[in-house]
Protein backbone atom coordinates (compact mmCIF):
# COMPACT_ATOMS: atom_id res chain seq x y z
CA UNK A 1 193.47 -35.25 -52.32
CA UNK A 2 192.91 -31.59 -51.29
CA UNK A 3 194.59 -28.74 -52.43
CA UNK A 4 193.81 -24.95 -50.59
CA UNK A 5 195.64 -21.98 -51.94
CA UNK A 6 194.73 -18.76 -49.95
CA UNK A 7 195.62 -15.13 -50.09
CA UNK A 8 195.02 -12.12 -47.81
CA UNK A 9 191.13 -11.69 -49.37
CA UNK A 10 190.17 -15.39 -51.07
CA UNK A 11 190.68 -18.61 -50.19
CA UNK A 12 190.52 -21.37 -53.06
CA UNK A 13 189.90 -25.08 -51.95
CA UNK A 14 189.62 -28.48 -54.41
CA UNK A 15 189.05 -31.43 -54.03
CA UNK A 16 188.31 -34.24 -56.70
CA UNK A 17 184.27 -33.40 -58.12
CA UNK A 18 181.76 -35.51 -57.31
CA UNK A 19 180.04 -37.66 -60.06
CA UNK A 20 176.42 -37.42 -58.84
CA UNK A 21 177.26 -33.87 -58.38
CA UNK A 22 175.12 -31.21 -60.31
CA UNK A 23 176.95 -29.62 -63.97
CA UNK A 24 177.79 -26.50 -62.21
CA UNK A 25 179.93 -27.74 -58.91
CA UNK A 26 181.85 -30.29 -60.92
CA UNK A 27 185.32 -27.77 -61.16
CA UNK A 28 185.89 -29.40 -58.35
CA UNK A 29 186.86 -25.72 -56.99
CA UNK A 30 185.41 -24.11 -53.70
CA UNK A 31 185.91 -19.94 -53.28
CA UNK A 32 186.02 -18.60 -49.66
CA UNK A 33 186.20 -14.63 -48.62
CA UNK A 34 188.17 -14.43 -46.30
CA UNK A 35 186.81 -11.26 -43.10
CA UNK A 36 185.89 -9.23 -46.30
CA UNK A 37 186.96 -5.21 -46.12
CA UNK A 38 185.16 -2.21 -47.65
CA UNK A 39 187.88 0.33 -49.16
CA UNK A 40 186.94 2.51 -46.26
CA UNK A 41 186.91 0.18 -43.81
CA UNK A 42 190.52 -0.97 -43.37
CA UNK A 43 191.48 -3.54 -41.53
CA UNK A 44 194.51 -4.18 -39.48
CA UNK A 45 196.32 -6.42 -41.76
CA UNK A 46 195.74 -4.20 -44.79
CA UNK A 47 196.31 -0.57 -44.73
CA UNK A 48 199.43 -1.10 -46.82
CA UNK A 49 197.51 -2.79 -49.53
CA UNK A 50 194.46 -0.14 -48.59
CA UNK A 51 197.36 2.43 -49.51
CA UNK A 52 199.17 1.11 -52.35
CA UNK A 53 195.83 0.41 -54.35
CA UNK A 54 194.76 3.75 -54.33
CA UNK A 55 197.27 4.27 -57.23
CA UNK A 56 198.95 7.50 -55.50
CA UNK A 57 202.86 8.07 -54.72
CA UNK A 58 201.99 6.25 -51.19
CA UNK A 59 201.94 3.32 -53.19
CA UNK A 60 206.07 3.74 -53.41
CA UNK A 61 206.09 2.83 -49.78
CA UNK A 62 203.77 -0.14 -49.28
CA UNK A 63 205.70 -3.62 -49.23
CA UNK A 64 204.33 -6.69 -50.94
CA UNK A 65 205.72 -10.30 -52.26
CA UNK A 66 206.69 -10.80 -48.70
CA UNK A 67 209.66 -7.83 -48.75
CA UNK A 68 210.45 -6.43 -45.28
CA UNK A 69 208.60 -3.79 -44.28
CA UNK A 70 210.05 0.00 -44.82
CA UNK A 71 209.28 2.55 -42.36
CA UNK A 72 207.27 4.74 -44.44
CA UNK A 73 204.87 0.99 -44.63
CA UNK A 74 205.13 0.70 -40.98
CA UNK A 75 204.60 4.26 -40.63
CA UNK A 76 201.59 4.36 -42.51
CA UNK A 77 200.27 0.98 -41.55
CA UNK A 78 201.00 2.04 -37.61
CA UNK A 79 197.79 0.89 -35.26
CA UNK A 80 198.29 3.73 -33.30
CA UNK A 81 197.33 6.23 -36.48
CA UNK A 82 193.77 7.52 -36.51
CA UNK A 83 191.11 10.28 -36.48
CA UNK A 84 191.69 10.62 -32.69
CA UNK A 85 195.13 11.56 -32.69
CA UNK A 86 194.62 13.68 -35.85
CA UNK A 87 192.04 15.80 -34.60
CA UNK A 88 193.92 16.56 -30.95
CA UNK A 89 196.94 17.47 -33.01
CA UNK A 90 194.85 19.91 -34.75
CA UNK A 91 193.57 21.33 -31.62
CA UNK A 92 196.67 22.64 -31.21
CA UNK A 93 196.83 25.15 -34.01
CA UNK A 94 198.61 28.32 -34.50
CA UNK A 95 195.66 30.26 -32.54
CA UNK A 96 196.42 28.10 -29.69
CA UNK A 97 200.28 28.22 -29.98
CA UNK A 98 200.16 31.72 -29.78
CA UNK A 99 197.84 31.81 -26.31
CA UNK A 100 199.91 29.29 -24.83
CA UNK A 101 202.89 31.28 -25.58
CA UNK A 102 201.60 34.24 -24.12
CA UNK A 103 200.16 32.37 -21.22
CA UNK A 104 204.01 31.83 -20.86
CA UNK A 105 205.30 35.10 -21.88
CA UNK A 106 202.80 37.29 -19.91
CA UNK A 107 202.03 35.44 -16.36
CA UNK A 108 205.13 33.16 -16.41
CA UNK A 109 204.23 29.61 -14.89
CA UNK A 110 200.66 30.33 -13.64
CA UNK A 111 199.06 28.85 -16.23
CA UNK A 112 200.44 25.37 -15.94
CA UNK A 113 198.16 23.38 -14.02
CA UNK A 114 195.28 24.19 -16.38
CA UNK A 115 196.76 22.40 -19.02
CA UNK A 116 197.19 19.12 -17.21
CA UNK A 117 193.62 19.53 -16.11
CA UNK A 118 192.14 20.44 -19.55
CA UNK A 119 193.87 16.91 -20.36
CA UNK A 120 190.60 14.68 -19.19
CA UNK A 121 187.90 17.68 -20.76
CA UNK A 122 189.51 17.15 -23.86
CA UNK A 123 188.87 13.04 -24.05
CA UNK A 124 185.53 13.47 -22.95
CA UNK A 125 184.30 15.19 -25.30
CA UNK A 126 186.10 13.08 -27.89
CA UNK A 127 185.26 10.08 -27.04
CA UNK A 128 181.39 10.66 -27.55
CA UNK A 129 182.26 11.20 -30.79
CA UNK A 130 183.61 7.98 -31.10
CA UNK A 131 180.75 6.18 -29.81
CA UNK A 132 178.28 8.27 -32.27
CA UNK A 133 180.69 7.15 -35.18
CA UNK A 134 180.83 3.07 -34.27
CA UNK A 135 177.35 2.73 -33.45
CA UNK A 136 175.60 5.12 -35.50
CA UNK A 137 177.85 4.69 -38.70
CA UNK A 138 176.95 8.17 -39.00
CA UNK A 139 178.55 11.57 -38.92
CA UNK A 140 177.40 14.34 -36.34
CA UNK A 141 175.55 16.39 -38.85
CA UNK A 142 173.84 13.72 -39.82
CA UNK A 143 172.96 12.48 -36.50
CA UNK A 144 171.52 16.32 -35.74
CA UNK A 145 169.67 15.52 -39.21
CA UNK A 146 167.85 12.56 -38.31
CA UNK A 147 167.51 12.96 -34.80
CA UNK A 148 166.35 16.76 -34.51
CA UNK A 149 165.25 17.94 -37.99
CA UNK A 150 166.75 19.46 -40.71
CA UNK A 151 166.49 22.79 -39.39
CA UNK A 152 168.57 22.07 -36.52
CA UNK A 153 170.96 20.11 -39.12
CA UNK A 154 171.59 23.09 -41.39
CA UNK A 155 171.68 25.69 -38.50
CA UNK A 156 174.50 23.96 -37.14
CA UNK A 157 176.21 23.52 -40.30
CA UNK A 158 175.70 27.13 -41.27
CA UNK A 159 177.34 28.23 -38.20
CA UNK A 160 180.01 25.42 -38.39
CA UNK A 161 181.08 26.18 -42.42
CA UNK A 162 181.40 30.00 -41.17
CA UNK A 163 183.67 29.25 -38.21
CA UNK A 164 185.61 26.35 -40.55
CA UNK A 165 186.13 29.51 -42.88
CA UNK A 166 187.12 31.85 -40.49
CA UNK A 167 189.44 29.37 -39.18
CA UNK A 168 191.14 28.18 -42.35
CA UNK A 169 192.49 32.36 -42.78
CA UNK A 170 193.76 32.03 -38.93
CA UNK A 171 195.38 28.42 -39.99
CA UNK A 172 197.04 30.37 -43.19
CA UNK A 173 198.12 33.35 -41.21
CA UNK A 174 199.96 30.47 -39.40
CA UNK A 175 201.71 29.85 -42.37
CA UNK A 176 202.08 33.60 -43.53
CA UNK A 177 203.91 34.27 -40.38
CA UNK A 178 206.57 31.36 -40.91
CA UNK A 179 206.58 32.61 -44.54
CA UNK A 180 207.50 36.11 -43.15
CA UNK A 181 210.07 34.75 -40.53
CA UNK A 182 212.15 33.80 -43.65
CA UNK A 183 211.30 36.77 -45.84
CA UNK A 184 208.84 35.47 -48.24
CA UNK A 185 205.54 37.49 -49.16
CA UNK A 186 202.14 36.69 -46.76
CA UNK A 187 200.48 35.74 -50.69
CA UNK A 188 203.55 33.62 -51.94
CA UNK A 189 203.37 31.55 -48.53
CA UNK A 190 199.35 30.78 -47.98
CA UNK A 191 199.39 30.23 -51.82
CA UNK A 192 202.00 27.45 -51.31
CA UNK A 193 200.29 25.89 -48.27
CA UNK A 194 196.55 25.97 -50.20
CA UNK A 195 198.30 23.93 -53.32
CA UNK A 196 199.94 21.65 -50.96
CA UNK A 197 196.35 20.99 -49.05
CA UNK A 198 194.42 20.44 -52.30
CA UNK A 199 196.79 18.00 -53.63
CA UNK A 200 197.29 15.70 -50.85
CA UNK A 201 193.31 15.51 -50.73
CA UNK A 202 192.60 15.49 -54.28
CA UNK A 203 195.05 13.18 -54.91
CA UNK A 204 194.72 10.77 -51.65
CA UNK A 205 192.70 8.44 -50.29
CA UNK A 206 191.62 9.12 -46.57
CA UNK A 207 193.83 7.17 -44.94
CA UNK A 208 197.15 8.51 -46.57
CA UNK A 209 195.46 12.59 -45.90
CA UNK A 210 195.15 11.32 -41.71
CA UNK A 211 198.58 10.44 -42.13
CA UNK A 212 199.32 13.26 -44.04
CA UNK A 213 198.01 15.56 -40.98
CA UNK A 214 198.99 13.70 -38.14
CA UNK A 215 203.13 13.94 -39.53
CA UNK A 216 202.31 17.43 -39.68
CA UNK A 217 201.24 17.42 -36.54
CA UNK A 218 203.76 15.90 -34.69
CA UNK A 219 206.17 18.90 -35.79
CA UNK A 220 204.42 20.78 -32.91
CA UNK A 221 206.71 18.47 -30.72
CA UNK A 222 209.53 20.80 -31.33
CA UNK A 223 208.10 22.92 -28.65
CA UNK A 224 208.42 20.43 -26.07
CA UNK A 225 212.31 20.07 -27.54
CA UNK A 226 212.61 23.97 -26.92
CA UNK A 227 211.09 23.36 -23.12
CA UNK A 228 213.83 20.65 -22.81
CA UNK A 229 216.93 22.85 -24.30
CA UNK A 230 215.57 25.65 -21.72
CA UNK A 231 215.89 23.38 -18.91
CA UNK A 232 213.52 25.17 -16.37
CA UNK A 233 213.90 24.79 -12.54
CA UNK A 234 211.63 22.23 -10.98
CA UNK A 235 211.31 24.56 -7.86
CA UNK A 236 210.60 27.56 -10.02
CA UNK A 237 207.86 25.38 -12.34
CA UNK A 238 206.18 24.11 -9.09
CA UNK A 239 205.81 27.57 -7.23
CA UNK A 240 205.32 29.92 -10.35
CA UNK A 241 201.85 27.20 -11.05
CA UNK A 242 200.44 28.16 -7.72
CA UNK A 243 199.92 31.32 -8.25
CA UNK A 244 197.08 31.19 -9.98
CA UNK A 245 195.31 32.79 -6.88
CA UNK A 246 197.21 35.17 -5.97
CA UNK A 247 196.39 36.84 -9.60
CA UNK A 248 193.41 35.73 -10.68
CA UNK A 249 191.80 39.31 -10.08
CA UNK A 250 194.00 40.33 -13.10
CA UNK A 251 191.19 41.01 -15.96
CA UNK A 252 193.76 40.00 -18.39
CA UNK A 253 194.70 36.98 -16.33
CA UNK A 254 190.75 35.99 -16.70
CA UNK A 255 190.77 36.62 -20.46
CA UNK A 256 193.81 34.05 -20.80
CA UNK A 257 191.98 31.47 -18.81
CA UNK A 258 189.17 31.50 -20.67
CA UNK A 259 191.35 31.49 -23.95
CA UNK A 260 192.84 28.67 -23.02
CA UNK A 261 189.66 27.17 -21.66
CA UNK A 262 187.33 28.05 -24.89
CA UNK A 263 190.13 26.48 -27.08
CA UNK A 264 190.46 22.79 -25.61
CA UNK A 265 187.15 21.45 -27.46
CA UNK A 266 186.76 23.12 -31.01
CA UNK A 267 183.23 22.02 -32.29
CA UNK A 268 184.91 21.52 -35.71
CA UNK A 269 186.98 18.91 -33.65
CA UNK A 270 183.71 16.99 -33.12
CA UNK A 271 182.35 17.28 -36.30
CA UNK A 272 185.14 15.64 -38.17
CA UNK A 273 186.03 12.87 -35.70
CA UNK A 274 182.83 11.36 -35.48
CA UNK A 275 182.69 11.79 -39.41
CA UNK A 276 186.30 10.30 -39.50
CA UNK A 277 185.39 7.47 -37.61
CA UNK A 278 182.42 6.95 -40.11
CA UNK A 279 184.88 7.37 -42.83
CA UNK A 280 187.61 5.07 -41.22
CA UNK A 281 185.10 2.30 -40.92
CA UNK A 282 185.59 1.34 -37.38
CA UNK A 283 182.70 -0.91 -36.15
CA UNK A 284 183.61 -2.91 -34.27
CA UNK A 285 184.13 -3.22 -30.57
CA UNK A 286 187.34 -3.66 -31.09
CA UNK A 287 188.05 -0.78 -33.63
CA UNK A 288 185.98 1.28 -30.42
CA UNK A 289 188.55 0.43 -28.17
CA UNK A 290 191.75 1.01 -30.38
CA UNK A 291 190.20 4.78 -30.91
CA UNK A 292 189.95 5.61 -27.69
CA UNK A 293 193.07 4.89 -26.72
CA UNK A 294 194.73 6.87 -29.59
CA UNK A 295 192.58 9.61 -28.94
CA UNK A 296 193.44 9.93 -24.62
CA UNK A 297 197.13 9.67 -26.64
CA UNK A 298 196.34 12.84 -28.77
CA UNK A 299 194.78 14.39 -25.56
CA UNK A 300 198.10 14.04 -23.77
CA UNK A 301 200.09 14.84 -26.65
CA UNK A 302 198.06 18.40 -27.59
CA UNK A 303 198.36 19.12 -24.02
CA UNK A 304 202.10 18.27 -23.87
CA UNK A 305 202.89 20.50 -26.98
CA UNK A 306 200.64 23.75 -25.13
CA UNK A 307 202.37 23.22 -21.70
CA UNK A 308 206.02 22.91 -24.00
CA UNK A 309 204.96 26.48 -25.34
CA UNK A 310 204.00 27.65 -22.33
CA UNK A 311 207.31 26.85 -20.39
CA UNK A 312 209.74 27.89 -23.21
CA UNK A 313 208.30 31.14 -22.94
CA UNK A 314 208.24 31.45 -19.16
CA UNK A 315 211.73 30.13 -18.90
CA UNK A 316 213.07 32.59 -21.29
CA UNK A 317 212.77 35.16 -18.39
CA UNK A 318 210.42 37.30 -21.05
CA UNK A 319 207.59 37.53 -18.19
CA UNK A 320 205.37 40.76 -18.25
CA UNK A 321 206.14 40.91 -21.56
CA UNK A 322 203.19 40.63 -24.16
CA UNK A 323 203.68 39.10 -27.69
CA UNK A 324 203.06 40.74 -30.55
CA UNK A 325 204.24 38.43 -33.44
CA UNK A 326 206.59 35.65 -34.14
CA UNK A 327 209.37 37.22 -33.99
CA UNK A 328 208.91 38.21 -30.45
CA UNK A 329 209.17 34.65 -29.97
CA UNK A 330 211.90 34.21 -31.92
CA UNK A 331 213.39 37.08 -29.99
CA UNK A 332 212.58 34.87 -26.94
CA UNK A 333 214.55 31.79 -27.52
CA UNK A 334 217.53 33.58 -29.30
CA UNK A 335 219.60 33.74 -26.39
CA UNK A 336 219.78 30.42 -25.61
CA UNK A 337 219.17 28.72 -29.01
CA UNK A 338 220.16 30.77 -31.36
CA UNK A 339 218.54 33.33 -33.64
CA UNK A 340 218.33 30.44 -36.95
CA UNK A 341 217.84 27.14 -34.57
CA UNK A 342 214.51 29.65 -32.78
CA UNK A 343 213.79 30.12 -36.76
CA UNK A 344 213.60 26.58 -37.75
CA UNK A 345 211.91 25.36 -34.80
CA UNK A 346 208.85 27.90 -34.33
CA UNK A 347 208.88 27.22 -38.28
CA UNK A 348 208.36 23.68 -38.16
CA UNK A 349 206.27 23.57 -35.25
CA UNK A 350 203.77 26.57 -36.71
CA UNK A 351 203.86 25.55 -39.89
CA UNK A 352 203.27 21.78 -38.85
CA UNK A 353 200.18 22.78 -36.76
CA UNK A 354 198.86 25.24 -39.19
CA UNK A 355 198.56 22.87 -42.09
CA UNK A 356 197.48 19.97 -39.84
CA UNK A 357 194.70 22.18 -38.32
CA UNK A 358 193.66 23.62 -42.11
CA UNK A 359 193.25 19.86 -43.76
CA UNK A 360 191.01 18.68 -40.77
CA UNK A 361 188.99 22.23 -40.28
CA UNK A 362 188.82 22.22 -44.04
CA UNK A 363 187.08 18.07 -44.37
CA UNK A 364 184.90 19.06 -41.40
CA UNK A 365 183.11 22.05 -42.78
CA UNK A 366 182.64 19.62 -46.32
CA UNK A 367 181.25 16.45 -44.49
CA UNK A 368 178.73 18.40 -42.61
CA UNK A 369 177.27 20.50 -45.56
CA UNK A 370 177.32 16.83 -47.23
CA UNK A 371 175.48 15.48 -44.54
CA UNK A 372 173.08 18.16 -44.12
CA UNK A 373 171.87 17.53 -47.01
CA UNK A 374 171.26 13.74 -46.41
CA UNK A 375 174.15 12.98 -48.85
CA UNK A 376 175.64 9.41 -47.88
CA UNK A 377 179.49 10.49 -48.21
CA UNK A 378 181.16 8.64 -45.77
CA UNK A 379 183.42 7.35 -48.58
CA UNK A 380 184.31 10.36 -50.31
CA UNK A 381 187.76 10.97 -50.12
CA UNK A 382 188.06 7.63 -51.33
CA UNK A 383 186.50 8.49 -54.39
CA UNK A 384 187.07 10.94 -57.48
CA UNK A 385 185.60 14.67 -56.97
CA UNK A 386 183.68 14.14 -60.36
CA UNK A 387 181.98 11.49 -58.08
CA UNK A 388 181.38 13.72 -54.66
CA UNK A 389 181.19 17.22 -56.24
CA UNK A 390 179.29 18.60 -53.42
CA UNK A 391 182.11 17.59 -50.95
CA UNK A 392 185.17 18.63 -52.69
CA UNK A 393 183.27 21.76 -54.29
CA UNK A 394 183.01 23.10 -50.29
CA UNK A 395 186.58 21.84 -49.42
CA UNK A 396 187.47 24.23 -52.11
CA UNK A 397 185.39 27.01 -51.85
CA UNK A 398 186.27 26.97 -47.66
CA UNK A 399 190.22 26.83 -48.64
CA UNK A 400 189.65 29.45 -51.17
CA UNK A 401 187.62 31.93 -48.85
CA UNK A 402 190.06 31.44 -46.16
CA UNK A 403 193.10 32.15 -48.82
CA UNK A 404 191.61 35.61 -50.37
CA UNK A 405 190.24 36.82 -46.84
CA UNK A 406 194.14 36.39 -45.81
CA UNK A 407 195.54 38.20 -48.85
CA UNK A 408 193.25 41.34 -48.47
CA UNK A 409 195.73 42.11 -45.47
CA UNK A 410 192.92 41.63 -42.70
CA UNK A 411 194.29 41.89 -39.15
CA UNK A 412 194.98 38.80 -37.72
CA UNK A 413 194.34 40.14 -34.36
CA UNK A 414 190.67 41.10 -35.18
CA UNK A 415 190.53 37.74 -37.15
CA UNK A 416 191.43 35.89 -33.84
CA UNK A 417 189.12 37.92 -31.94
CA UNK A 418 186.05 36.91 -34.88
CA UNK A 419 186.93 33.13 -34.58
CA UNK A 420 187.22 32.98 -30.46
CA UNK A 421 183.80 34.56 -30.67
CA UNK A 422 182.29 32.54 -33.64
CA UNK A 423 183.59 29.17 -31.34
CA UNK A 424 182.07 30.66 -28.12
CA UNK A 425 178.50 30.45 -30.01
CA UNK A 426 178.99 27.36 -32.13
CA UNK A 427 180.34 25.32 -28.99
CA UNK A 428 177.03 25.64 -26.83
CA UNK A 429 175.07 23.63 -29.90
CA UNK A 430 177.92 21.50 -30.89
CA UNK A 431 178.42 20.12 -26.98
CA UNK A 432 174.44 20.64 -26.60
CA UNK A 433 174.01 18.28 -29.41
CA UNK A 434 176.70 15.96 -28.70
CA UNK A 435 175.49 15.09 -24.88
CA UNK A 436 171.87 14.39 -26.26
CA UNK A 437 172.75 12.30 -28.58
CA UNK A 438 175.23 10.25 -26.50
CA UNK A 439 172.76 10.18 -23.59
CA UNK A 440 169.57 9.88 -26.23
CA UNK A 441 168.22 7.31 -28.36
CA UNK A 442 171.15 7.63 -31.25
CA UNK A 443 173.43 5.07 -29.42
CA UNK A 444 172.08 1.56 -27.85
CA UNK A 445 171.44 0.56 -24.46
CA UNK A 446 174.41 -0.97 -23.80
CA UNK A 447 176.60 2.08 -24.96
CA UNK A 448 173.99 4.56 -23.76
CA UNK A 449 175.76 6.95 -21.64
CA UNK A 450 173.83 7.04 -17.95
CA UNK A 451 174.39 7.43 -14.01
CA UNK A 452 177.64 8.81 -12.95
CA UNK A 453 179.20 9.57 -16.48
CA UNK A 454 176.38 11.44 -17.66
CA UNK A 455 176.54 13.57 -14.73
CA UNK A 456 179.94 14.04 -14.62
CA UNK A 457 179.83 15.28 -18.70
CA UNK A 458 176.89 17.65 -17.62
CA UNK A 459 179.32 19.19 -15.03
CA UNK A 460 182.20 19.55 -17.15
CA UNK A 461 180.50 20.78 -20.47
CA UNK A 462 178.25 23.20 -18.35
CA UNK A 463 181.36 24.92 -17.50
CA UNK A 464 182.89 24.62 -20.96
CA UNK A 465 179.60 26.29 -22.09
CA UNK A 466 179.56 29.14 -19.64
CA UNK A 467 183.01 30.00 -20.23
CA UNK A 468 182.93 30.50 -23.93
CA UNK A 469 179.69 31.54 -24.36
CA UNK A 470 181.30 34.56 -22.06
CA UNK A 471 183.96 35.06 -24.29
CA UNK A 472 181.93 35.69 -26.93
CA UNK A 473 179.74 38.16 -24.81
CA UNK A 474 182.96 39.81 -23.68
CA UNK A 475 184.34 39.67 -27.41
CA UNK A 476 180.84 41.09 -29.01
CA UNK A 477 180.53 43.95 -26.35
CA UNK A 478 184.47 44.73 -26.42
């Protein structure tokens, strides 16, 4: 007679003991692991479990004993959840909110067209990341590290920690602006936000702070609601995106496009997803696969949300008309939604983006001083911060600089101005680095990147380059 008894990890087998057996098999008993799972590699079949043993409030949600499934399990436990569709949500932070809007506001419909064709740009850049992270099992600093030197390493992380920081104060001026909308103090607001950031990733593992973000995140859909309750004319959508021509003498006009243009690849954005990846534990071929399709999802989704902005603020007949603040927004949608429904939905979607944007800026600046200084801390937001001081002690000290530069009343214009210019001289190393590697020796043969697709990413990312590399110029010299 056999008996098996098997559960999700371990699979227990007997069968009656052999007599001419040796002392120590005689139980009778035979243990199996069954496709054995780090704690940061999660597999399909156990995120719930993955969540609930982490001992936080997610636990609440996570089914066992063979009890249907609640939607904060399924939500948490959804396939389609990961660093790819995090960091595209990100992308689309208040910085970028606010030059869509004005895209919209200022040259009405002209702008359209480059946000569909941004669309590709975006996942190309992504995706290398995602190769780096699978095959390398290694985050981007630490590829620099081992394949350049550690001079190259820390230069980029220097430059990378001082653009994070720069754009955690624009990510809480986000939420100092929403704050404002409904009368509470700049300080009251980004102090708020801060506690709310430092909990969830104190307190969480990493897979409950991606799914933290990326519900966040999704509140920047409520601009493609207020492009649906504007109801634009098809004729006046495709005619007003031609245009581009006819005013692309405009200085101002030129400025936009490379705004828009400089803000589509974020070298924090590579930085974290290849560490998140790492992190994750995706090795497989299959894990490979299952990224990239969530991340040509956040692509189309970050893009969605910036051409939603865009057209709510073209259709609200406010053309010619530059934006100063949210409430010139506001101000904008009034008339046809209402002055509280404009309210609640900028709120939401700012708010949503700004804190989505701040936890992923934020873990990007921290992995990259880890890894720069050959710390192996792909697993450290699934451990205690006694255990990865170095990590949480420059997730800290990057929220906290952010926070205190906000409160000394600094100008958010000139604050937007310092972080378009830091990210036009950060992005020529991060893509620089990122298209050796992925064409180098960091990834094998049969993932090398070669032919047709390397020259197509040299193209692309040489204009990427040029563009915001002449931002900055124009920026510095301005």
């Amino acid at each position: 007679m056999v008996v098996a008894l098997q559960s999700p990890r371990v699979a227990l087998t007997w069968q009656p003991p052999d007599p001419e057996a040796s002392e120590q098999h005689t139980t009778g008993w035979e243990c199996a692991k069954l496709k054995p799972t780090m704690p940061n590699q999660v597999s399909e079949s156990s995120d719930d479990t993955y969540l609930s043993s982490s001992g936080s409030s997610a636990s609440l949600f996570a089914d066992s004993g063979g009890k249907p499934k609640t939607f904060f399990s399924e939500w948490f436990g959804c396939k389609a959840i990961g660093p790819g569709l995090l960091v595209c949500l990100a992308d689309t932070d208040f910085g970028c909110l606010e030059v869509a809007a004005q895209s919209g506001a200022r040259w009405g419909y002209s702008l359209l067209l480059l946000q569909v064709v941004l669309i590709p740009i975006l996942f190309l850049a992504q995706e290398l990341t995602i190769r780096l992270g699978v095959h390398a099992k290694a985050g981007h600093t630490a590829c620099i590290r081992k394949h350049f030197g550690c001079k190259w390493a820390w230069f980029a992380c220097i430059l990378l920690v001082f653009e994070c920081t720069c754009a955690m104060t624009s990510e809480m001026s986000g939420v100092a602006a929403v704050g404002e909308l409904w009368g509470l103090h700049r300080n009251v607001a980004t102090g708020f936000a801060a506690v709310i950031i430092v909990t969830v990733v104190f307190s969480g593992n990493y897979r409950q702070i991606e799914v933290f973000g990326i519900t966040l995140g999704l509140f920047e859909l409520t601009f493609v609601l207020t492009m649906v309750c504007f109801h634009p004319s098809p004729r006046d959508i495709f005619f007003g995106s031609h245009g581009v021509f006819v005013t692309s003498t405009d200085r101002e006009f030129i400025k936009l496009i490379s705004a828009n243009i400089g803000a589509v690849v974020m070298p924090w954005m590579i930085y974290f997803q290849q560490s998140a990846v790492v992190a994750r534990g995706l090795v497989t071929s299959e894990d490979l696969a299952a990224e990239r399709t969530q991340t040509l999802l956040g692509s189309i989704l970050t893009q969605l949300v910036m051409i939603g902005a865009l057209v709510t603020l073209a259709a609200s007949h406010q053309t010619s008309k530059d934006l100063e603040s949210v409430h010139d927004i506001v101000n904008a949608l009034s008339p046809v939604l209402g002055e509280r429904l404009s309210m609640l939905l900028l709120s939401l979607g700012f708010f949503g983006g700004s804190l989505c944007a701040a936890v992923v800026v934020s873990l990007a600046a921290s992995w990259a001083v880890s890894e720069a200084m050959g710390l192996d801390e792909a697993m450290t937001l699934d451990v205690t911060p006694t255990q990865a001081p170095v990590f949480y002690g420059c997730f800290l000290m990057v929220i906290s600089v952010g926070v205190l530069v906000l409160m000394t009343g600094v100008s958010t214009v000139h604050l937007s101005a310092v972080v378009e210019l830091i990210n036009g001289l950060l992005l020529p190393f991060a893509i620089g680095f990122l298209f050796l590697l992925a064409t180098g020796e960091a990834l094998p043969a049969e993932v090398l990147v070669g032919g047709l697709h390397k020259a197509v990413l040299f193209v692309v990312f040489g204009v990427c380059v040029v563009i915001s590399t002449a931002s900055a110029i124009y920026g510095l010299v301005g």
